[in-house]
Every structure is written in structure tokens, then in C-alpha cells.
Protein backbone atom coordinates (compact mmCIF):
# COMPACT_ATOMS: atom_id res chain seq x y z
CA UNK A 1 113.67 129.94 61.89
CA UNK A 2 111.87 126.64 62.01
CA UNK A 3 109.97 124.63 64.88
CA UNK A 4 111.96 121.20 66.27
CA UNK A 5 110.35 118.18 65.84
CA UNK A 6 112.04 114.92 67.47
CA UNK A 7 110.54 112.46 65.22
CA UNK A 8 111.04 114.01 61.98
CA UNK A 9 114.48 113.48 60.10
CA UNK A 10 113.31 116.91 58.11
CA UNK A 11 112.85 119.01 60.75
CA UNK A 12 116.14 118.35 61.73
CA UNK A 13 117.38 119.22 58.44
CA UNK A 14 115.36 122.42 57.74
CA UNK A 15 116.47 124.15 61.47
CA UNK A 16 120.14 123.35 60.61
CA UNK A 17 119.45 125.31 56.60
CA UNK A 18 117.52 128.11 58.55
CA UNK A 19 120.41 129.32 60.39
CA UNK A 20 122.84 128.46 57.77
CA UNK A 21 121.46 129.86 54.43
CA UNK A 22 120.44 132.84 57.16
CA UNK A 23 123.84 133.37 59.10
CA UNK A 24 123.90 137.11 58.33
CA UNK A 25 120.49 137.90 58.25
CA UNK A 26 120.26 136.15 62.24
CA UNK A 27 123.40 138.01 63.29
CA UNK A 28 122.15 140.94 62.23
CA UNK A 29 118.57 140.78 64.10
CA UNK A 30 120.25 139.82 67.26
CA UNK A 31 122.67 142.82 67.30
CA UNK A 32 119.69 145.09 66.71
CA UNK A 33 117.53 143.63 69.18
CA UNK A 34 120.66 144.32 72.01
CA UNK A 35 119.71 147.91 70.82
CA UNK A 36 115.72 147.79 70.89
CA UNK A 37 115.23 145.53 73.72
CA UNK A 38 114.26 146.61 76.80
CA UNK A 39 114.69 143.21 78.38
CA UNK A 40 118.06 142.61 80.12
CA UNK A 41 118.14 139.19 80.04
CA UNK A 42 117.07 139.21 76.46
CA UNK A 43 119.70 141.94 75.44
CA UNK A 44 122.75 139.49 77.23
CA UNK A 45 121.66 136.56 75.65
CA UNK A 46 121.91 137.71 72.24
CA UNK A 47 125.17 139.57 73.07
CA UNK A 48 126.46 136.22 74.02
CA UNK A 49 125.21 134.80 70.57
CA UNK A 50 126.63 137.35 68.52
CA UNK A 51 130.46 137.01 70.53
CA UNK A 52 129.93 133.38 71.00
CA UNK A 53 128.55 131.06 68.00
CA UNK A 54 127.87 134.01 65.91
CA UNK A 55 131.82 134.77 65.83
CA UNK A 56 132.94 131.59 65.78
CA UNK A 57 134.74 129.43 62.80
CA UNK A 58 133.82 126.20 64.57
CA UNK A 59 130.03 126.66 65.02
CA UNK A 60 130.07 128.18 61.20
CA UNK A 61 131.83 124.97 60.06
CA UNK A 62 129.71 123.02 62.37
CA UNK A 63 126.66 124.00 60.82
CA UNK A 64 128.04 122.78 57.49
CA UNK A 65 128.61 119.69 58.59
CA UNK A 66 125.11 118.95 60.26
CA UNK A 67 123.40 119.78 57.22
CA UNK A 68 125.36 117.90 54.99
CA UNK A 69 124.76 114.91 57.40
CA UNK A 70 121.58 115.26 58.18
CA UNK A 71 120.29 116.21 54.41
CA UNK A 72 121.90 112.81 53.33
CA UNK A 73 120.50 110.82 56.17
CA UNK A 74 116.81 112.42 55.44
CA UNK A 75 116.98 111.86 51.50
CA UNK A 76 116.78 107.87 52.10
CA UNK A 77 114.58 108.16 54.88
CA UNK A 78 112.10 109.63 52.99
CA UNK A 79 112.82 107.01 50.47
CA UNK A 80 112.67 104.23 52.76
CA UNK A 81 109.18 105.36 54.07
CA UNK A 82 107.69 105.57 50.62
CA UNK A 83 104.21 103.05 50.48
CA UNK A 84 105.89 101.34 47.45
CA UNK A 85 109.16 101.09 48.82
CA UNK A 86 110.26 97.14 48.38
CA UNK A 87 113.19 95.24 50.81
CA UNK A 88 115.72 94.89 48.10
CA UNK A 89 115.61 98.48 47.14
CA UNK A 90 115.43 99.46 50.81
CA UNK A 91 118.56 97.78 51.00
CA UNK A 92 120.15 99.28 48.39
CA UNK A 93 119.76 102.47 49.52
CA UNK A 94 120.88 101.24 52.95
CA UNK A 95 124.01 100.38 51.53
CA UNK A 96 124.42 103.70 49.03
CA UNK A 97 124.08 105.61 51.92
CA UNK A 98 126.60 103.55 54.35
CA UNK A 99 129.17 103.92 51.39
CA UNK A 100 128.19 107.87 50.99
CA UNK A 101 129.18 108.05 54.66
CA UNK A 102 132.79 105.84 54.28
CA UNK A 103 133.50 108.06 51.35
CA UNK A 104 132.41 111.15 53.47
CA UNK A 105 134.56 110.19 56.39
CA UNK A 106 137.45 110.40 54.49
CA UNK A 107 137.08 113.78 52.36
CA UNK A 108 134.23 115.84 53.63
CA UNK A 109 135.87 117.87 56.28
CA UNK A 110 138.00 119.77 53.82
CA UNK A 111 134.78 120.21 51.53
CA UNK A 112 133.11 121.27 54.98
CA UNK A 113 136.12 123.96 55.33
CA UNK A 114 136.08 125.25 52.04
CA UNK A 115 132.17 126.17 52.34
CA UNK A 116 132.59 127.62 55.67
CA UNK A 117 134.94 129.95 55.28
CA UNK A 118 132.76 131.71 52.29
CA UNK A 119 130.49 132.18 55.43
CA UNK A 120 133.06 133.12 57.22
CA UNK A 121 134.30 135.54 54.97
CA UNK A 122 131.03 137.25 54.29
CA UNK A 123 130.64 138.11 58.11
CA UNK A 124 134.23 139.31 58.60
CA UNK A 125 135.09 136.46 60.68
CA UNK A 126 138.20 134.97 60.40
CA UNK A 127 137.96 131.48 59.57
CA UNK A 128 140.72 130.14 61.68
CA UNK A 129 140.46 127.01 64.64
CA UNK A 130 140.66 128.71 67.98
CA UNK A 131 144.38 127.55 69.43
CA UNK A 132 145.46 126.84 72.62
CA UNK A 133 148.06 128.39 73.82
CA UNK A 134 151.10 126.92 74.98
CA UNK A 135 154.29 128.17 76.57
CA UNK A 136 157.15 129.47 74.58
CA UNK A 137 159.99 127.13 73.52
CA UNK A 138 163.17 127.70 70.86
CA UNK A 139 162.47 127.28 67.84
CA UNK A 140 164.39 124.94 65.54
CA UNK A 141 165.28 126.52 62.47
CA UNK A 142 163.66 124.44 59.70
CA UNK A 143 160.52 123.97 61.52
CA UNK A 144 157.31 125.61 60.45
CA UNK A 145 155.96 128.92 61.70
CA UNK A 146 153.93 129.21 65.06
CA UNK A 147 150.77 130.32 64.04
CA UNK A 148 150.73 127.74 60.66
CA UNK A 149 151.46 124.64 63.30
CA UNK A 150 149.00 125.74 65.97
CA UNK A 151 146.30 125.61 63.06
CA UNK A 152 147.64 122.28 61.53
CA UNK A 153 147.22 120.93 65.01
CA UNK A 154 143.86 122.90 66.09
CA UNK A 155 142.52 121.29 62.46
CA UNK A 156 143.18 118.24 63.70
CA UNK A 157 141.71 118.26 67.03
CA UNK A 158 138.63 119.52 65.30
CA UNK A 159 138.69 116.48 62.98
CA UNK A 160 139.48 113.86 65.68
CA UNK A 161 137.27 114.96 68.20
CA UNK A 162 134.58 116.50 66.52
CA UNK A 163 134.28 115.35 63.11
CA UNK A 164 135.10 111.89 63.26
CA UNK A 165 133.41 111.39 66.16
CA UNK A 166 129.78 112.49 64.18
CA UNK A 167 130.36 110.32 60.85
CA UNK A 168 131.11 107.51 63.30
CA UNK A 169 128.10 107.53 65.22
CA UNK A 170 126.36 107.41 61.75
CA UNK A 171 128.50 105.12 60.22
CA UNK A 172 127.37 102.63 63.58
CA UNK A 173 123.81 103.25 63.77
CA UNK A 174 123.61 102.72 59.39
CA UNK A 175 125.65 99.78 58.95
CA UNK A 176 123.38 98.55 62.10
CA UNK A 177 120.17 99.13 60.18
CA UNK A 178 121.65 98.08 57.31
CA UNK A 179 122.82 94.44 58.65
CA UNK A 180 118.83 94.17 59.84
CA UNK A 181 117.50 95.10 56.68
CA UNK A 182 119.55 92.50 55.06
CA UNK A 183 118.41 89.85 57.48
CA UNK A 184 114.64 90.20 57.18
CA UNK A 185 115.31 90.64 53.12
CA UNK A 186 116.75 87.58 53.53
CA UNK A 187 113.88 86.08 55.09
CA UNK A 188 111.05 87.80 53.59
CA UNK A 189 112.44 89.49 50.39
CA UNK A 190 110.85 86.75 47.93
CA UNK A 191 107.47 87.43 49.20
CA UNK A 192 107.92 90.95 48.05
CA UNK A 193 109.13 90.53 44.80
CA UNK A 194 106.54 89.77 42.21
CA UNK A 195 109.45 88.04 39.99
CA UNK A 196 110.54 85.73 42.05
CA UNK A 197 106.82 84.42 42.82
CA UNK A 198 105.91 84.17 39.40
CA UNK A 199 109.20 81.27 38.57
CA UNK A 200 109.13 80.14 41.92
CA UNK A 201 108.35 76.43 42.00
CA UNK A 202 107.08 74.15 44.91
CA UNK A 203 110.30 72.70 45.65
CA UNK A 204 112.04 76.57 45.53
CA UNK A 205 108.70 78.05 47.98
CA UNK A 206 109.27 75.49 50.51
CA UNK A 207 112.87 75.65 50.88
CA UNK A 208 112.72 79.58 50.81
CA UNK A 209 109.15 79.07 53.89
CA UNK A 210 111.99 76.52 55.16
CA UNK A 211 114.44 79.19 55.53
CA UNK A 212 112.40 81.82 57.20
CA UNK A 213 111.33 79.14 59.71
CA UNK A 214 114.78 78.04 60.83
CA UNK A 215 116.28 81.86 60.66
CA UNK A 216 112.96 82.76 63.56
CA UNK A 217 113.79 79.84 65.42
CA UNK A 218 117.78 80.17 65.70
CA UNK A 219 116.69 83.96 66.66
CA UNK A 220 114.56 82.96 68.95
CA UNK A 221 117.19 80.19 70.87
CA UNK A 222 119.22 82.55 70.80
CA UNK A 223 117.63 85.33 72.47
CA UNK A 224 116.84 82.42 75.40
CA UNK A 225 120.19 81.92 75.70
């Protein structure tokens, strides 16, 4: 297991692989210390592990998820705070990542699933969405097993309220970075980019010095305002 930071993307990353690439091995060191403990409280909190997250499809699946997440986020931020690391390639990345995400959204829970239930499966777990139960009704006679819709719907519970609700939050706070990156590039990218300065002439420097000046002081009327 692995120390929290708050600050640090990769600390983030490495607790969520601990107890994922270590499922078993944790499982197995909290049911033996409900045996060697002499502790109580100790003993009933791993108990409540071990029946609780440590038996559950949703926490096994939720694990997958976080890492996946959280590994792609931490790849560019690394990138991003590289000493050589210029605006337009900042950007880029930016943008790679915000259409990772998009693409993510739309096909990564049933990627998520399919990796979750080998964990599943390993720990003799079954790797089914808890249901709620509702009361009986009569059946129609082309409609589809009990136990097949309750998981149908239970899936997409999981994906509306959980899932979706995780990519969106990163989805907002990227394409947020992403539209500020863009605006100082556009401001300060040329003095960055050895390129540019080399065939920049005096009439293309001042407009671009022109640029940055009225971009700071349309920001700054309209933060007054």
C-alpha cells in the first residue's frame, strides 16, 4: 500500500494500482488478521472490508475505472510540467487528452466491465450489479427474464450515476484548462517559439505585442465589470 499525497497526480494513481494489481493479496491479509488480532475494533473493521468493498462488483469495477482515469490524467501532467515543455505542445496534449476522455465517455465502461470481472472471477465473487428489489408483477410473455432486466437496469444506474458522472467532472475541469491554455498561447505562444521569432518582422512583432495588449486589457474591463 502507498502513502496519499494531495498534491501529487501520481500518488493518486499509484494508491488506486496498489489495491488493484493487489486485490487478493489485501483480502487475504485482512481475513487473517480477523484471526490474529487481538484488537476488536481492528478485527470488525476488516470484517467489514472483506463483506463490504472486498465482496463487492462495484468497488472492483470502481477501482478500474479510477486508475484508468487517473493514469491518463497523470501521463500529461507529467508532460505538462516538463522544464522544456512549450505552449503549443502543452496544448496539444490538452486537447489529446480532452478527446481521450470524449472517446472514453462513450466506450470505457464496458472495457471497465470486462477487466473487472477477471478480478472478480479470481476472488470468487460474482461480478453482477447489486439490484434492488422490487415487488412482484405478471409477467408478459415475450418480455425478458427477471434477473437479465434487473442487471440491464442496475448497469445502467451504475453508468448514469456513477460513471458518467466521473468522466464529466473531467471532461469540465480539462476542456476548462484547455480553453486557458489556448488563451495565453494565444497571447504569448510566439514568444515561445524560436520559429516564429526568427521570420517575424517589425510590422508582424508589433501587431502580435498589439494583440497581447488589447487581450489584458479587455480581461481586465471585464473583470471590473
Amino acid at each position: 500500500m502507498k502513502s496519499l499525497s494531495a498534491t501529487r497526480w501520481e500518488s493518486h494513481v499509484e494508491n488506486v494500482k496498489a489495491i488493484k494489481t493487489q486485490f487478493s493479496q489485501i483480502k487475504q491479509a485482512l481475513i487473517q488478521l480477523t484471526k490474529v488480532s487481538e484488537d476488536g475494533k481492528v478485527c470488525r473493521d476488516a470484517e467489514s472490508l472483506i463483506n463490504g468493498e472486498f465482496s463487492s462488483f462495484e468497488f472492483i469495477l470502481s477501482l478500474v475505472i479510477w486508475y484508468e482515469i487517473l493514469f491518463k490524467i497523470n501521463v500529461v501532467s507529467k508532460k505538462l510540467q516538463s522544464t522544456d515543455m512549450l505552449l503549443d505542445v502543452a496544448v496539444q496534449n490538452l486537447k489529446g487528452l480532452v478527446n481521450t476522455f470524449t472517446t472514453y465517455r462513450e466506450t470505457g465502461l464496458d472495457k471497465a466491465i470486462i477487466e473487472a470481472k477477471e478480478i472478480a472471477e479470481k476472488n470468487d465473487i460474482e461480478p453482477e450489479f447489486p439490484v434492488k428489489r422490487v415487488s412482484c408483477r405478471k409477467k408478459q410473455f415475450d418480455e425478458i427474464p427477471d434477473t437479465e432486466r434487473e442487471q440491464q437496469t442496475a448497469k445502467e444506474n451504475f453508468r448514469t450515476d456513477y460513471f458518467l458522472v466521473l468522466v464529466d467532472i473531467a471532461l469540465l475541469q480539462l476542456n476548462s484548462r484547455f480553453e486557458q491554455m489556448k488563451y495565453f498561447e494565444s497571447i504569448f505562444g510566439f514568444m515561445f517559439d524560436a520559429s516564429k521569432l526568427v521570420y517575424l518582422n517589425d510590422d508582424l512583432l508589433k501587431e502580435y505585442c498589439l494583440n497581447r495588449f488589447d487581450k489584458r486589457k479587455a480581461k481586465h474591463t471585464a473583470q471590473k465589470q
